[in-house]
Protein backbone atom coordinates (compact mmCIF):
# COMPACT_ATOMS: atom_id res chain seq x y z
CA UNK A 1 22.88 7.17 -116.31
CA UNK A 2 25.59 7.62 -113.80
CA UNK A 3 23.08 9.86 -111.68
CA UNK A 4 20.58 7.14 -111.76
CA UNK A 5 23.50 4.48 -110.23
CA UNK A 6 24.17 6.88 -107.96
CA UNK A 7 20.88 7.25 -106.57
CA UNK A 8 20.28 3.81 -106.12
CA UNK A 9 23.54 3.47 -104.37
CA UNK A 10 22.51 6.07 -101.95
CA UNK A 11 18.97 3.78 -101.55
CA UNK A 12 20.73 0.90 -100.84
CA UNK A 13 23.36 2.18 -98.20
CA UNK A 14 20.11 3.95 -96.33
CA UNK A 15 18.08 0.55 -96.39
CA UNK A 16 21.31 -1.18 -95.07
CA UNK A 17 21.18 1.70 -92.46
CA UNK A 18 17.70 1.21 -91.43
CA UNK A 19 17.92 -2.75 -91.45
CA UNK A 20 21.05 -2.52 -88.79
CA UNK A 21 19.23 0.00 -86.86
CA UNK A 22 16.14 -2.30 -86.40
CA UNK A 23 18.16 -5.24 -85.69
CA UNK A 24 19.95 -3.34 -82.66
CA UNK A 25 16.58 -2.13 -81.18
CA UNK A 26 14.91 -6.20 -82.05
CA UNK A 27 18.69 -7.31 -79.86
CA UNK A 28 17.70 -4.17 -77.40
CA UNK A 29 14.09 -5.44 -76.71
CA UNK A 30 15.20 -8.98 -76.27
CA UNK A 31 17.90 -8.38 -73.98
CA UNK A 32 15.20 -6.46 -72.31
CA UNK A 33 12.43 -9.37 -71.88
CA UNK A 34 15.21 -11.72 -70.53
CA UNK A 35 16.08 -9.67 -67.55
CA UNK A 36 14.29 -10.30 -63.93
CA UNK A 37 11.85 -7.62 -65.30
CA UNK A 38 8.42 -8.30 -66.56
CA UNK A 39 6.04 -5.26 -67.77
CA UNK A 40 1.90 -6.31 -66.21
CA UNK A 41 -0.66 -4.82 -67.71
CA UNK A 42 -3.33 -3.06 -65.38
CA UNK A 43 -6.13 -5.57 -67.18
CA UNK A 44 -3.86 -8.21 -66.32
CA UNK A 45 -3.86 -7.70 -62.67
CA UNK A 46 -7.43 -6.95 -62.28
CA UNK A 47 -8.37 -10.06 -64.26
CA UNK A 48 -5.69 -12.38 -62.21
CA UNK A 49 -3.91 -13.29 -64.77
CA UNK A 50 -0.40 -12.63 -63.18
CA UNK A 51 0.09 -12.04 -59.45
CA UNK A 52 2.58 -9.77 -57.82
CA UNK A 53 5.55 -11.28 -55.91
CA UNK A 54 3.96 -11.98 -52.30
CA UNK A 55 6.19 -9.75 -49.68
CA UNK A 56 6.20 -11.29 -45.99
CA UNK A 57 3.95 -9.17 -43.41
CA UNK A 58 5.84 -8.68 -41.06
CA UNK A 59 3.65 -10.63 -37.20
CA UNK A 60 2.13 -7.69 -35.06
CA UNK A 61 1.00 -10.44 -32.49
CA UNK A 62 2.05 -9.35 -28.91
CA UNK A 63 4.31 -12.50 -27.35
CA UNK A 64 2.47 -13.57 -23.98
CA UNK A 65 3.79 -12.88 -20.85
CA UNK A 66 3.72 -15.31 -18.17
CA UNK A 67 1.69 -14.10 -15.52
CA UNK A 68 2.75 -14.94 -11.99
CA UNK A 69 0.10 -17.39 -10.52
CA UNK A 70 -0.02 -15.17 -7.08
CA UNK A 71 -0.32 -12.45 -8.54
CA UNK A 72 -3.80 -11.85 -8.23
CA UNK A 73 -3.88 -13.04 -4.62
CA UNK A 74 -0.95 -10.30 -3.75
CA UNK A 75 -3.20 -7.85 -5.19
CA UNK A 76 -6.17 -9.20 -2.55
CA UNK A 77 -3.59 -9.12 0.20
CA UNK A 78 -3.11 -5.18 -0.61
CA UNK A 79 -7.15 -4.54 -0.99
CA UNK A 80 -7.57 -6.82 2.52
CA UNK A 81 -5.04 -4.82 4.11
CA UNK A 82 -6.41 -1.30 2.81
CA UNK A 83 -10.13 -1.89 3.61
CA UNK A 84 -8.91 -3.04 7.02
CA UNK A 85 -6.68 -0.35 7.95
CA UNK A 86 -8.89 2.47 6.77
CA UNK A 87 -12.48 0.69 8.39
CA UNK A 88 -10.18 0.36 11.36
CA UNK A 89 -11.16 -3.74 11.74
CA UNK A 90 -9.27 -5.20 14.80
CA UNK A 91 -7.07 -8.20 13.75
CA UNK A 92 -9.56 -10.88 15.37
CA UNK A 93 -12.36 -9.79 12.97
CA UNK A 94 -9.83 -9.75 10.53
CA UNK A 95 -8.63 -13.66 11.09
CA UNK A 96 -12.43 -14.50 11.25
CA UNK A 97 -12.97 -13.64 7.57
CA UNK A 98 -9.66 -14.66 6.51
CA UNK A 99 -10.87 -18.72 7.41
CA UNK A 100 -13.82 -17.61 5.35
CA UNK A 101 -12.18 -16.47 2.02
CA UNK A 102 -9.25 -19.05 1.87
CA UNK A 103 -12.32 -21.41 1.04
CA UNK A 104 -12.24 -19.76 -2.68
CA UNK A 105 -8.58 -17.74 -2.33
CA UNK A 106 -6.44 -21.08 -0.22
CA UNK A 107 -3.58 -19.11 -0.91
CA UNK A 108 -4.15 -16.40 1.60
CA UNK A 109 -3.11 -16.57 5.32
CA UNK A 110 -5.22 -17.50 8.08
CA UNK A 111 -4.44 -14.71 10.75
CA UNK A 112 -5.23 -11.30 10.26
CA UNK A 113 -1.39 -10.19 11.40
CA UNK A 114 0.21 -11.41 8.58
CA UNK A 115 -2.21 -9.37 6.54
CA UNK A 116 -1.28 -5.57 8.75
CA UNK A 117 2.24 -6.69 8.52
CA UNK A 118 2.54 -6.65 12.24
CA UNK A 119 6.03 -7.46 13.86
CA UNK A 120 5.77 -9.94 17.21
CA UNK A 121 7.56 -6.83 19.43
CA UNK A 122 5.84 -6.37 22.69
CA UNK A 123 5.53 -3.68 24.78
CA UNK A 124 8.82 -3.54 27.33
CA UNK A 125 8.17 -4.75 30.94
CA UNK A 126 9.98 -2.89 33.77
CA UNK A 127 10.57 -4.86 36.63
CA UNK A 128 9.47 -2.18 40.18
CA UNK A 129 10.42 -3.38 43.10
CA UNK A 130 8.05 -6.71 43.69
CA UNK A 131 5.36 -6.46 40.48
CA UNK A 132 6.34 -5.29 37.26
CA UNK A 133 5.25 -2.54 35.59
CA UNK A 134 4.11 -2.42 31.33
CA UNK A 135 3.65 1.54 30.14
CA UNK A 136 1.31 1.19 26.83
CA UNK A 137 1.23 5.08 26.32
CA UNK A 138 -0.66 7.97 26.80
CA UNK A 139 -0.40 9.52 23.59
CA UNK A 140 -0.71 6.44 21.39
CA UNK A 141 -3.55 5.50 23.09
CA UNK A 142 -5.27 9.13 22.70
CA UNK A 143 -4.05 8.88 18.62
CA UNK A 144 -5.81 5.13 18.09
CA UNK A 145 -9.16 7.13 20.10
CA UNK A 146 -9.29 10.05 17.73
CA UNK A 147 -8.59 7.76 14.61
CA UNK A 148 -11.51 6.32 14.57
CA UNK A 149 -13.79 6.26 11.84
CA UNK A 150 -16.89 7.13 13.57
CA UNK A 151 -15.21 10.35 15.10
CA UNK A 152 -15.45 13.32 13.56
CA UNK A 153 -13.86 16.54 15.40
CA UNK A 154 -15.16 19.98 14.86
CA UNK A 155 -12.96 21.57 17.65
CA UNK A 156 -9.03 21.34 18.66
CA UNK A 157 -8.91 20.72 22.06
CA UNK A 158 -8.95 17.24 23.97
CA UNK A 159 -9.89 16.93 27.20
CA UNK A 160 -8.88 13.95 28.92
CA UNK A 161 -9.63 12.29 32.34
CA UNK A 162 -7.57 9.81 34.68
CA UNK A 163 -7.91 6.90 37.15
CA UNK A 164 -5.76 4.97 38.95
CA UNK A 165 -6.48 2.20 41.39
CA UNK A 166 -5.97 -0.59 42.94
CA UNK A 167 -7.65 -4.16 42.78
CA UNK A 168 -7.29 -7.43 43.82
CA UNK A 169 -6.89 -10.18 41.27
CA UNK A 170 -7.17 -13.46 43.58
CA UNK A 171 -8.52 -13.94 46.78
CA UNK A 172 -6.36 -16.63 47.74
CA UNK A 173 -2.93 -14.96 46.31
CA UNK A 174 -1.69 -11.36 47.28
CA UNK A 175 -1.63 -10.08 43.95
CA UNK A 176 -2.37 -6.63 42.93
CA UNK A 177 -3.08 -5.51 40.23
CA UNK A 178 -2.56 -1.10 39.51
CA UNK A 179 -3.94 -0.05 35.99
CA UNK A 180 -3.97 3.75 35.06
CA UNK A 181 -6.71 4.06 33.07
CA UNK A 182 -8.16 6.70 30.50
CA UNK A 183 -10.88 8.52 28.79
CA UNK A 184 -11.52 11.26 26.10
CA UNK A 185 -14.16 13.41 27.74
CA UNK A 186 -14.33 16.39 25.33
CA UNK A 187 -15.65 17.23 22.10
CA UNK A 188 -16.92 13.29 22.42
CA UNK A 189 -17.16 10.53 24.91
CA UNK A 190 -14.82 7.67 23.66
CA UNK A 191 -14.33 3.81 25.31
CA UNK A 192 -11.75 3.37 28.21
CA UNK A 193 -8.51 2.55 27.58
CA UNK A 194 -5.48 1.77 29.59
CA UNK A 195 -1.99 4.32 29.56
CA UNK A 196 -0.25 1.65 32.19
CA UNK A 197 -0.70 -1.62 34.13
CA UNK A 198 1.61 -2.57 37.00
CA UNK A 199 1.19 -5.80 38.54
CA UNK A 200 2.91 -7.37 41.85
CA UNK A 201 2.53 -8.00 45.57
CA UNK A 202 1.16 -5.19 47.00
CA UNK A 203 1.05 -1.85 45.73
CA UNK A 204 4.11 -0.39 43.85
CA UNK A 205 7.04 0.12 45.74
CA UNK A 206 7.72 3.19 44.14
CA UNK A 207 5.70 5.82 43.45
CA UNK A 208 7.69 8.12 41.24
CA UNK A 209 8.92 5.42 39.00
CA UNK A 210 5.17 4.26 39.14
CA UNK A 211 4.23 7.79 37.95
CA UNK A 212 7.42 9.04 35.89
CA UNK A 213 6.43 7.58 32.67
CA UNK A 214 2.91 9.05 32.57
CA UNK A 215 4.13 12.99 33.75
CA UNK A 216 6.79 12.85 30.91
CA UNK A 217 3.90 11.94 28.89
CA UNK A 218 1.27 14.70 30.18
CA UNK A 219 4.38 17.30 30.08
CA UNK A 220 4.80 16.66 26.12
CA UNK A 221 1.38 16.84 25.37
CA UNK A 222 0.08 19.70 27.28
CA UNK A 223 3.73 21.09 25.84
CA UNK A 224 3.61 20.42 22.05
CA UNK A 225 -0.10 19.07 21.63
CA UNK A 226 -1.06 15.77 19.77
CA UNK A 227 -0.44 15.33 16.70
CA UNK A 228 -2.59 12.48 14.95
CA UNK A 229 -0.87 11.50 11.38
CA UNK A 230 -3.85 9.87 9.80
CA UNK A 231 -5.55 13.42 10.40
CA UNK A 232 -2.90 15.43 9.53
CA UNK A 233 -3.90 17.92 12.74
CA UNK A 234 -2.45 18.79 15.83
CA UNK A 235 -4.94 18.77 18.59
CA UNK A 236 -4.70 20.78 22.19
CA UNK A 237 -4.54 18.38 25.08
CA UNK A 238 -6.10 19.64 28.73
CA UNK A 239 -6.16 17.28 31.08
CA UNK A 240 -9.26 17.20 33.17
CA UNK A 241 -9.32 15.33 36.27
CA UNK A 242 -7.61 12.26 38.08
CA UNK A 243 -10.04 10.18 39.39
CA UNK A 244 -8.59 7.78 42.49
CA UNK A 245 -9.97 6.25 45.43
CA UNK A 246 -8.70 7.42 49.43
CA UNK A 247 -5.84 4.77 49.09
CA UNK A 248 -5.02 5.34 46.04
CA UNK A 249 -4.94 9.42 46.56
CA UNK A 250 -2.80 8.45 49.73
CA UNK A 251 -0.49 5.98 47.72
CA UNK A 252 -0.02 8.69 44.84
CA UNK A 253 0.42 12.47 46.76
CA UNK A 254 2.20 10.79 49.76
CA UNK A 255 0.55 11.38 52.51
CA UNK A 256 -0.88 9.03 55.24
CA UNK A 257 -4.38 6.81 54.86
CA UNK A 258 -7.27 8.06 56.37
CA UNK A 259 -7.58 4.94 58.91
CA UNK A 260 -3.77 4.95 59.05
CA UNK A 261 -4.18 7.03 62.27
């Protein structure tokens, strides 16, 4: 009898056991489903039934830059200026078709210096006794020849002829006008060009300061050679012959005129 009170005494004391246990996991489970946490089903999100907290994408648009409004007509200033300095277009040409694109580009300029960049400096005048005397230069005068686009050298030499003389510019006025001119003779033929101009009453005064600058030229180059940038070459320079009249042979050796007798 006492064994049978016992044993339901030990029944009881487990049932209380298992009752408090399941309580604390029923308090667990509901302390559980009131937290921020909820448990989704994979059925649940395929069907829609309950969406996932949206997170912010974060923009991958670029922000626009303002775009100067000259800057595409800077960039047709620098394609003007190219084509022209490597098609070797003189500056009137240039101007020309300048007043023809600033019908559809207004913004550009109207002469063709502004364009090259060109500064106003002229070429220094040296007063010589009565007339006046502007040197333009052998050598960069040979260099704008052989630049050309049209010219293409096989050799390395350049032969080069002279002239000087004398002219009359007015009837009426005793004005003379002295220009020492030039001319690429070998490996081709090129268009005449001037080294110096001297212009005055009479013939120069002078005759070595009339001369000086062009044998300090002719000394460097037969000398050192010329060197053309735009080529990257040095070229040989001969000169050939100096072409001049009887008075003008007279003026430049010294000596006396052949009807001065």
């Amino acid at each position: 009898m006492r064994k049978l009170e016992q044993d339901m005494m030990e029944m009881s004391s487990s049932s209380e056991s298992s009752t408090s246990a399941s309580s604390a996991d029923s308090s667990a489970s509901s302390s559980y489903g009131d937290s921020d946490y909820s448990v989704v089903s994979i059925d649940e999100l395929s069907s829609g039934g309950s969406s996932p907290t949206e997170v912010p994408v974060a923009s991958t648009s670029v922000p626009s830059t303002s775009v100067p409004p000259n800057a595409e007509e800077l960039s047709l200033r620098q394609e003007l200026k190219l084509w022209a300095t490597e098609c070797n277009l003189r500056t009137d040409h240039l101007t020309k078709l300048l007043k023809i694109l600033k019908r559809v580009a207004p913004d550009l300029p109207s002469d063709g210096r502004t364009i090259r960049g060109r500064s106003s400096k002229r070429t220094p005048v040296t007063t010589m006794g009565s007339g006046e005397y502007v040197h333009i230069g052998l050598q960069n005068s040979l260099v704008k020849q052989v630049s050309q686009p049209s010219v293409h050298i096989s050799g390395n030499e350049i032969v080069t002829y002279l002239a000087i003389d004398g002219l009359t510019l007015y009837k009426k006025r005793k004005c003379y006008f002295w220009p020492i001119l030039g001319r690429i003779m070998e490996p081709f033929v090129s268009k005449i060009f001037a080294v110096g101009i001297y212009c005055g009453k009479g013939k120069p005064s002078d005759v070595q300061a009339f001369c000086k600058p062009l044998i300090r030229e002719l000394s460097f180059l037969s000398r050192s050679g010329l060197y053309v940038e735009s080529l990257d070459r040095t070229f040989d320079f001969k000169l050939g012959v100096i072409i001049r009249d009887a008075p003008a042979r007279a003026f430049i050796k010294p000596i006396k005129n052949v009807n001065a007798y």
